[in-house]
Protein backbone atom coordinates (compact mmCIF):
# COMPACT_ATOMS: atom_id res chain seq x y z
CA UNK A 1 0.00 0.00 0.00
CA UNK A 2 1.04 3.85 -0.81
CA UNK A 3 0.65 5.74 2.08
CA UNK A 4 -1.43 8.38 2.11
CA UNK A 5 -0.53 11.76 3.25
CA UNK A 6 -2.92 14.80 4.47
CA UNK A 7 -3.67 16.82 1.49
CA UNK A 8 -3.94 20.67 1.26
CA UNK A 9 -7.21 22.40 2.42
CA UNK A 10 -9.39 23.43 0.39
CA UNK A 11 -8.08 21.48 -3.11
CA UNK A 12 -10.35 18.98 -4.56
CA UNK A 13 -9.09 15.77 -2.91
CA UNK A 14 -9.14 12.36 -4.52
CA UNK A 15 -8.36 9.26 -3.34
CA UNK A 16 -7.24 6.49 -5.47
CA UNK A 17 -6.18 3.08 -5.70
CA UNK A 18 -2.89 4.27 -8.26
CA UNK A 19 -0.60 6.49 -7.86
CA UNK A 20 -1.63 9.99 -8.94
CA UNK A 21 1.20 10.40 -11.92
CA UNK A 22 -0.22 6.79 -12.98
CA UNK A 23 -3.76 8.37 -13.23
CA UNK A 24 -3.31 11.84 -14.45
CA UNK A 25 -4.54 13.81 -11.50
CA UNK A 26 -2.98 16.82 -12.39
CA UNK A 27 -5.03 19.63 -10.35
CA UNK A 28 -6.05 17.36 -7.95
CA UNK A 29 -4.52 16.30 -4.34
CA UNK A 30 -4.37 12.83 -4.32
CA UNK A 31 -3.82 10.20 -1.75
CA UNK A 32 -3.42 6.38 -2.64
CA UNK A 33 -4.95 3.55 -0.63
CA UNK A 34 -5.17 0.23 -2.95
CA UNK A 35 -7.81 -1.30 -0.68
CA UNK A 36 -4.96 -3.63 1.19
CA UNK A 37 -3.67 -3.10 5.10
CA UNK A 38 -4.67 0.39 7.28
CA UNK A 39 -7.09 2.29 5.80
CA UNK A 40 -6.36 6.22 4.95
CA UNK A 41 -5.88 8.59 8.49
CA UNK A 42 -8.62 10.46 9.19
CA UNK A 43 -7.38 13.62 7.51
CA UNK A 44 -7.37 11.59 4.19
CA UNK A 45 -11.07 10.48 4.34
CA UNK A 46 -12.36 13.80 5.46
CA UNK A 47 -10.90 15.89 2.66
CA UNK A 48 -11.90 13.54 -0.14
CA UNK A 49 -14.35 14.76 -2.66
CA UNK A 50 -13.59 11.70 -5.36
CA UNK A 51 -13.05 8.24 -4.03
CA UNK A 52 -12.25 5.23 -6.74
CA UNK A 53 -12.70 2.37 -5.05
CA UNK A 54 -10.36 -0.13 -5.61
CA UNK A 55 -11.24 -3.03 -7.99
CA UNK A 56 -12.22 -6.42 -5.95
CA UNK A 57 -11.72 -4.63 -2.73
CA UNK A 58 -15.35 -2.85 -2.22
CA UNK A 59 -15.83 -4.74 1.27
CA UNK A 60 -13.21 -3.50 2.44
CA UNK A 61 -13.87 0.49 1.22
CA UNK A 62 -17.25 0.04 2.15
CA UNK A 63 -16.94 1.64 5.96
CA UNK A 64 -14.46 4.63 4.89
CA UNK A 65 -17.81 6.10 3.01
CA UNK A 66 -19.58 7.15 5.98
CA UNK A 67 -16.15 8.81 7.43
CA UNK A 68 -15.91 11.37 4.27
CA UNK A 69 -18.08 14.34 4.83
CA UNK A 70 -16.72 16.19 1.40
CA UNK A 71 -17.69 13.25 -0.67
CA UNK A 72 -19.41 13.79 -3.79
CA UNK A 73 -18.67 11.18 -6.32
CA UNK A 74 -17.70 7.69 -5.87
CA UNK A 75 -15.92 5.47 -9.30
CA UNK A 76 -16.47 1.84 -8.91
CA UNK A 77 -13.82 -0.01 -10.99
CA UNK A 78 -16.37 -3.20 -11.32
CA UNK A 79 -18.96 -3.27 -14.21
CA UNK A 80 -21.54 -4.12 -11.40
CA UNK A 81 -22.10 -1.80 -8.28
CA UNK A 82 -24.80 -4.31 -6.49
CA UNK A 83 -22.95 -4.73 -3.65
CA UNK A 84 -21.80 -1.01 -3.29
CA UNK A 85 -25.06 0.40 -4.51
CA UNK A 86 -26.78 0.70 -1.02
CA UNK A 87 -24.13 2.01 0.66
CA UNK A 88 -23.63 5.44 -1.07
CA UNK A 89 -24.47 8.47 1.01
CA UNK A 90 -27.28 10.77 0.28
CA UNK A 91 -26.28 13.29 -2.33
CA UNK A 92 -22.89 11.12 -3.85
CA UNK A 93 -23.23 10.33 -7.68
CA UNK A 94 -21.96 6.35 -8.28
CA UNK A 95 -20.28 5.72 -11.41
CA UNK A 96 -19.38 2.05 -12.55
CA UNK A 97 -16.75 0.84 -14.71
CA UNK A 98 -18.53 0.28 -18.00
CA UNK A 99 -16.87 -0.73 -20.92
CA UNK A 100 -13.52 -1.28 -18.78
CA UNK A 101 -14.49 -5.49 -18.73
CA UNK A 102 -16.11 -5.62 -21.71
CA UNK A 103 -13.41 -7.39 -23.86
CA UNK A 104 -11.51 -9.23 -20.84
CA UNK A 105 -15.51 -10.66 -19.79
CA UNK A 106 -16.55 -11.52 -23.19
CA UNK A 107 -13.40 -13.35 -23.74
CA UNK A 108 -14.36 -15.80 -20.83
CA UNK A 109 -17.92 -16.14 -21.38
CA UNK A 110 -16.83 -17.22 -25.33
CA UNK A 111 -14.44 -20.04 -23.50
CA UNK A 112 -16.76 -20.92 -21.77
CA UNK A 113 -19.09 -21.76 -24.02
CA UNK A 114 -16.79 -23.78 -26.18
CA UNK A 115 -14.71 -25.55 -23.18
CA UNK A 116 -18.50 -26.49 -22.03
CA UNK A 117 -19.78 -27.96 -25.51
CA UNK A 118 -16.29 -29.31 -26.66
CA UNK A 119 -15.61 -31.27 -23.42
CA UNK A 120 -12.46 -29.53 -22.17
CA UNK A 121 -12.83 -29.91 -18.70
CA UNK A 122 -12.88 -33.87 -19.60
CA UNK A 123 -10.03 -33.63 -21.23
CA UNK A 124 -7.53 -31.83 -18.56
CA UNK A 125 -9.38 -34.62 -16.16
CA UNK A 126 -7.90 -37.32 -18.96
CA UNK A 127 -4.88 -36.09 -19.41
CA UNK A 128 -4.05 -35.94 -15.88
CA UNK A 129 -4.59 -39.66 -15.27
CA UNK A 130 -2.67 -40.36 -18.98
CA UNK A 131 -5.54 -41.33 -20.64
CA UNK A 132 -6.47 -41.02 -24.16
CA UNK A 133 -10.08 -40.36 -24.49
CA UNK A 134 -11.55 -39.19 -27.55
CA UNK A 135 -15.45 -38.63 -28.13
CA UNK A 136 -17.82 -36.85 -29.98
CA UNK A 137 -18.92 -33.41 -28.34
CA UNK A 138 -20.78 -30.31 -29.31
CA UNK A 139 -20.26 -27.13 -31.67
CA UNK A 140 -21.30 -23.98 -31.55
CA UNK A 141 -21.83 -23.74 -35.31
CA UNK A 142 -25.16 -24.09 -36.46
CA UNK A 143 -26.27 -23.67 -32.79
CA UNK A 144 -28.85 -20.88 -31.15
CA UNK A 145 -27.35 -18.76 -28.49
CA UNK A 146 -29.72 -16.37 -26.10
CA UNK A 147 -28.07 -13.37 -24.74
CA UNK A 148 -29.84 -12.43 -22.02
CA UNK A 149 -28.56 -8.55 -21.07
CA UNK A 150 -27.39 -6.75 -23.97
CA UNK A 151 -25.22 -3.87 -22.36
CA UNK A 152 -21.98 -3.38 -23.80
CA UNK A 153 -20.84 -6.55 -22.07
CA UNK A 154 -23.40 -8.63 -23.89
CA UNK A 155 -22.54 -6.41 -27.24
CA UNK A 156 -19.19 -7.85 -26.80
CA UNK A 157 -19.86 -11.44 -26.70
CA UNK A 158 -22.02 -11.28 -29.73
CA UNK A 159 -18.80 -9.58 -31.29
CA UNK A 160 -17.32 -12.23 -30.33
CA UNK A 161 -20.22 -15.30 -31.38
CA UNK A 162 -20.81 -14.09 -34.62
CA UNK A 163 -17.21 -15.56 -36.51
CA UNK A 164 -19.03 -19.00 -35.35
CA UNK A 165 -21.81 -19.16 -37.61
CA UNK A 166 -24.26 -19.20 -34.67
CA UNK A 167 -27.63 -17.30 -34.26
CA UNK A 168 -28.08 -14.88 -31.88
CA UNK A 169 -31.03 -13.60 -29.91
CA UNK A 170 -30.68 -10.59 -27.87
CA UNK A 171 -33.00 -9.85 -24.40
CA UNK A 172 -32.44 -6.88 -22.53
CA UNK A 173 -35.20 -4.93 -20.06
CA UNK A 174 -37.07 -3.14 -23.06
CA UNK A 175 -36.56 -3.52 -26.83
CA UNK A 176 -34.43 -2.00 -29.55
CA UNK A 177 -32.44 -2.20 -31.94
CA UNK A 178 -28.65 -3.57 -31.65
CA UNK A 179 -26.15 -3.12 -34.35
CA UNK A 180 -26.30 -6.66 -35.78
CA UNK A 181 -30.70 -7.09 -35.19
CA UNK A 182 -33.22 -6.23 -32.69
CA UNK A 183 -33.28 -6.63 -28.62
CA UNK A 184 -36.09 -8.34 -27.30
CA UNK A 185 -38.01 -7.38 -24.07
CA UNK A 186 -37.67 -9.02 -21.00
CA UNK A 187 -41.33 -9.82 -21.24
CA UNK A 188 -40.42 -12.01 -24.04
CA UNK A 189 -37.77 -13.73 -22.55
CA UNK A 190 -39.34 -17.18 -21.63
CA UNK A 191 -40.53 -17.51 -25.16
CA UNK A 192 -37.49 -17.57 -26.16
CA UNK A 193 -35.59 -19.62 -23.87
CA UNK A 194 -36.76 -23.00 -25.12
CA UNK A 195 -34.95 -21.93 -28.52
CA UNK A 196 -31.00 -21.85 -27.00
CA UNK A 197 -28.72 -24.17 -27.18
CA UNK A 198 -26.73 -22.02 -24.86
CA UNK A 199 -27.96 -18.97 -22.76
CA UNK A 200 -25.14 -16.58 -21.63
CA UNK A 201 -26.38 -14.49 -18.71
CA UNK A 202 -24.11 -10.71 -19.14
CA UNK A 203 -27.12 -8.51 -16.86
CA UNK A 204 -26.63 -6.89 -13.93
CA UNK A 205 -27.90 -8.10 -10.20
CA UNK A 206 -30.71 -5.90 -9.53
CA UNK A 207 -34.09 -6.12 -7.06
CA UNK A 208 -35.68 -7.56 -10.99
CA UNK A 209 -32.88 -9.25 -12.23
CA UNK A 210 -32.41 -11.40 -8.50
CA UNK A 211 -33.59 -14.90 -9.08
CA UNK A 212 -34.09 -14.37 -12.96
CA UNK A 213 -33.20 -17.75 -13.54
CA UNK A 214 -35.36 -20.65 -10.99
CA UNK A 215 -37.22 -23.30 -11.40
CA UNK A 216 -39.54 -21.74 -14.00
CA UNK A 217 -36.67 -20.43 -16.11
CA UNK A 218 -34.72 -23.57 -15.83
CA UNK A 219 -37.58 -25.83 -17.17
CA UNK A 220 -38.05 -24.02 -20.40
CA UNK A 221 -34.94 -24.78 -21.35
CA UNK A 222 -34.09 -27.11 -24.14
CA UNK A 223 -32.48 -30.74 -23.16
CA UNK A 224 -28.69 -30.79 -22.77
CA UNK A 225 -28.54 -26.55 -23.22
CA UNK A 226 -26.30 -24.91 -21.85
CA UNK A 227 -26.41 -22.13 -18.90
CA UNK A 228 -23.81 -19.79 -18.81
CA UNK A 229 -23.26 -16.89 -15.76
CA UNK A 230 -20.32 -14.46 -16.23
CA UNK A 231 -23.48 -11.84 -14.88
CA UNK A 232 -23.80 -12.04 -10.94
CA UNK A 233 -24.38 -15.65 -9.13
CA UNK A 234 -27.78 -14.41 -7.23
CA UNK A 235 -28.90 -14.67 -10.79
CA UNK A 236 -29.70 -17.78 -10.54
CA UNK A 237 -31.48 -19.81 -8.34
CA UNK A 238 -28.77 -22.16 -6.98
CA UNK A 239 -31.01 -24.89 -5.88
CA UNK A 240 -33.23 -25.01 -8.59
CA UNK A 241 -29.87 -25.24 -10.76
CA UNK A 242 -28.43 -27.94 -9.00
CA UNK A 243 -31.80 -30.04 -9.27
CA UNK A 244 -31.39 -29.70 -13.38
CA UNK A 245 -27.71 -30.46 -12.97
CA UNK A 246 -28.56 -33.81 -10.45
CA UNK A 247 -30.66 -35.04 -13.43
CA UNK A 248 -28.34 -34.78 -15.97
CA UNK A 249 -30.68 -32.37 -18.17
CA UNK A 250 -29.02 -29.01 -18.96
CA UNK A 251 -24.83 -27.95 -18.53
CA UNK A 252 -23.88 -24.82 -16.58
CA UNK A 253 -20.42 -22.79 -17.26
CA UNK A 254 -20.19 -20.37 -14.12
CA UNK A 255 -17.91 -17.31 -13.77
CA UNK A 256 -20.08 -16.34 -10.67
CA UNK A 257 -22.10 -18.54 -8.00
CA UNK A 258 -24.43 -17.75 -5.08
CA UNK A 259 -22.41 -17.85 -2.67
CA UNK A 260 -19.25 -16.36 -3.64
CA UNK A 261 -16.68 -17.43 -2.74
CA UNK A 262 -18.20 -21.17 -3.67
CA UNK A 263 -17.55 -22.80 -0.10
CA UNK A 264 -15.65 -26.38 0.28
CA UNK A 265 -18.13 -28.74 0.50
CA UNK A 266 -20.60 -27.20 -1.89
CA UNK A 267 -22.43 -29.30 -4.10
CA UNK A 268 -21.94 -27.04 -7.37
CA UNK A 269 -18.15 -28.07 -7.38
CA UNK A 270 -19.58 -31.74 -8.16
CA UNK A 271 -22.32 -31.14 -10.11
CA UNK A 272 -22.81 -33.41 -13.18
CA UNK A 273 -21.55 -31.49 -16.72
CA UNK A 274 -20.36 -28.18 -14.65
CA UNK A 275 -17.45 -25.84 -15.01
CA UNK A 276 -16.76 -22.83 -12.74
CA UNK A 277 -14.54 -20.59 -12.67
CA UNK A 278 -13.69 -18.51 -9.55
CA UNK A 279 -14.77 -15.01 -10.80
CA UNK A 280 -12.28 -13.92 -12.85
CA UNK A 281 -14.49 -12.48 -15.84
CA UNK A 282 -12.90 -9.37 -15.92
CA UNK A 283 -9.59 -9.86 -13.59
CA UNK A 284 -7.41 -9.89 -16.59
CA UNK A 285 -4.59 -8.15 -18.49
CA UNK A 286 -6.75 -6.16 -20.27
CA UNK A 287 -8.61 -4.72 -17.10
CA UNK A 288 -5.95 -1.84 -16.07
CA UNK A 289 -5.11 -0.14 -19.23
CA UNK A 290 -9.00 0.52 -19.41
CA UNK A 291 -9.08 1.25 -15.76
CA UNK A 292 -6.47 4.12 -15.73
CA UNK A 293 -8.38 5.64 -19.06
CA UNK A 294 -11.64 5.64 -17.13
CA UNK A 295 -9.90 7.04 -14.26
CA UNK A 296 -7.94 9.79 -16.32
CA UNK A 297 -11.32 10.99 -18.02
CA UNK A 298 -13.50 11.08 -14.91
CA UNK A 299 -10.91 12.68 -12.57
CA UNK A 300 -10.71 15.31 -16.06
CA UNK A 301 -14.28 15.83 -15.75
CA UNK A 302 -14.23 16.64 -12.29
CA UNK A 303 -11.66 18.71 -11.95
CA UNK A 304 -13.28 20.61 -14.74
CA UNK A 305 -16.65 20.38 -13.76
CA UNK A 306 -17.76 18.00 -16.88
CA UNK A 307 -20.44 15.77 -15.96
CA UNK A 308 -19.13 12.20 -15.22
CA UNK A 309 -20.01 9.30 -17.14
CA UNK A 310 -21.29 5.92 -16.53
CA UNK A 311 -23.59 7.24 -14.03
CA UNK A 312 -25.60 5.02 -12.03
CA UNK A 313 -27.04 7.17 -9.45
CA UNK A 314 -26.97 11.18 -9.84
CA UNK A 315 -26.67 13.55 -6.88
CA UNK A 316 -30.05 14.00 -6.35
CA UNK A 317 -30.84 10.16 -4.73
């Protein structure tokens, strides 16, 4: 961890998870605090205006809010803000981190899909015990995929689809029309479940999206389809999964699982025909070159009284 110092009275005061030159905050007095060890001195947290909260560590930011009178704008790093969302004073705009995970997230949820269909996970398994065990397994050409979200996340995995030759239908919370054919309405989404081969789930966790996919949701989908989560785990209803997986009827690829962290012991790490992986959508190489350009822009926009972007909630809440 940087240690932060007291910063001048009366100067806009950020505090970030980089170190200012890294970031740009020319203009701006900056502390650093990467979410690890002591949090800030209380000098620190009362001065700050602009707090970025440092990617995968919002539990542990999540108690310096109340201790910073000046704030007025909080940057989430994570394309989701669920579990920062009700914490936000009164008054405090929340950004989130859109289009910072969109290529690193798409990139999983496409290996997922074909590790899933292609038997990969079977084949690590094999090779680890020296066996040579070939068999037929699923393509994704010619097959139906269901994108349910279509934010720029889910415009990136259909980027991503289309070189396969598969078909693509879009659902997102009211219609329009997408660059490569039209959005669907979440009203229509059950009609079209039963058509996917695969469903990749790319919305966010919200009081409409929680338990999306149960029992209901589940049961329209075609034999042996696949279910794919890169979204948020309370997505799906975990039970009513794991009863489909017991009986050998659909696959699952998860990114994300309620709970999270996926305990030892849980009966998602044996379910039949499922691969998880532990959350790592958008935890990749690609994540902090996009994170400092978000972070250069908004702390621009502030310091220059732009309006911010990505904004989830305004001042006014």
């Amino acid at each position: 961890m940087s240690s932060p110092s007291a910063v001048p009275a009366g100067s806009p005061a950020v505090l970030l998870p980089y170190p200012a030159e890294q970031v740009g905050a020319a203009g701006l007095a900056a502390a650093v605090w990467d979410g690890r060890g002591a949090a800030p001195p209380e000098p620190v947290l009362r001065s700050v205006e602009f707090f970025v909260v440092p990617y995968t560590r919002t539990a542990a930011a999540l108690p310096l809010l109340e201790r910073m009178p000046r704030l007025r704008a909080v940057q989430s790093l994570s394309a989701g803000v669920d579990d920062l969302l009700p914490f936000v004073p009164p008054g405090v705009t929340l950004c989130n981190a859109r289009g910072v995970h969109d290529a690193s997230t798409a990139e999983l949820a496409v290996t997922l899909v074909l590790a899933a269909l292609r038997g990969v996970p079977g084949f690590v398994r094999a090779q680890d015990r020296e066996v040579w065990e070939g068999r037929p397994s699923a393509a994704l050409a010619d097959r139906t995929v269901l994108l349910v979200g279509h934010g720029s996340i889910g415009a990136a995995v259909e980027e991503r689809l289309v070189p396969f030759g598969c078909e693509i239908l879009r659902v997102a919370r009211g219609a329009r029309d997408a660059a490569r054919g039209p959005v669907r309405p979440a009203a229509d989404l059950l009609g079209l479940v039963p058509r996917a081969d695969v469903v990749v789930l790319t919305l966010p966790l919200t009081a409409r999206t929680r338990g999306l996919v149960d029992a209901r949701f589940l049961a329209a989908m075609k034999d042996d389809a696949l279910l794919v989560n890169v979204a948020r785990g309370p997505v799906v209803d975990t039970a009513a999964l794991l009863a489909e997986l017991a009986r050998g009827r659909l696959a699952a690829a998860l990114d994300v699982t309620d709970p999270e962290p996926l305990p030892a012991g849980h009966p998602l790490w044996h379910a039949p025909r499922t691969l998880i992986s532990p959350h790592v959508g958008g935890n990749s190489s690609a994540f902090l070159p996009r994170a400092l350009r978000l972070v250069r822009s908004q702390l621009e926009r502030y310091r220059t009284g732009l309006p911010l972007e990505n904004v989830v909630i305004g001042p006014g809440h």
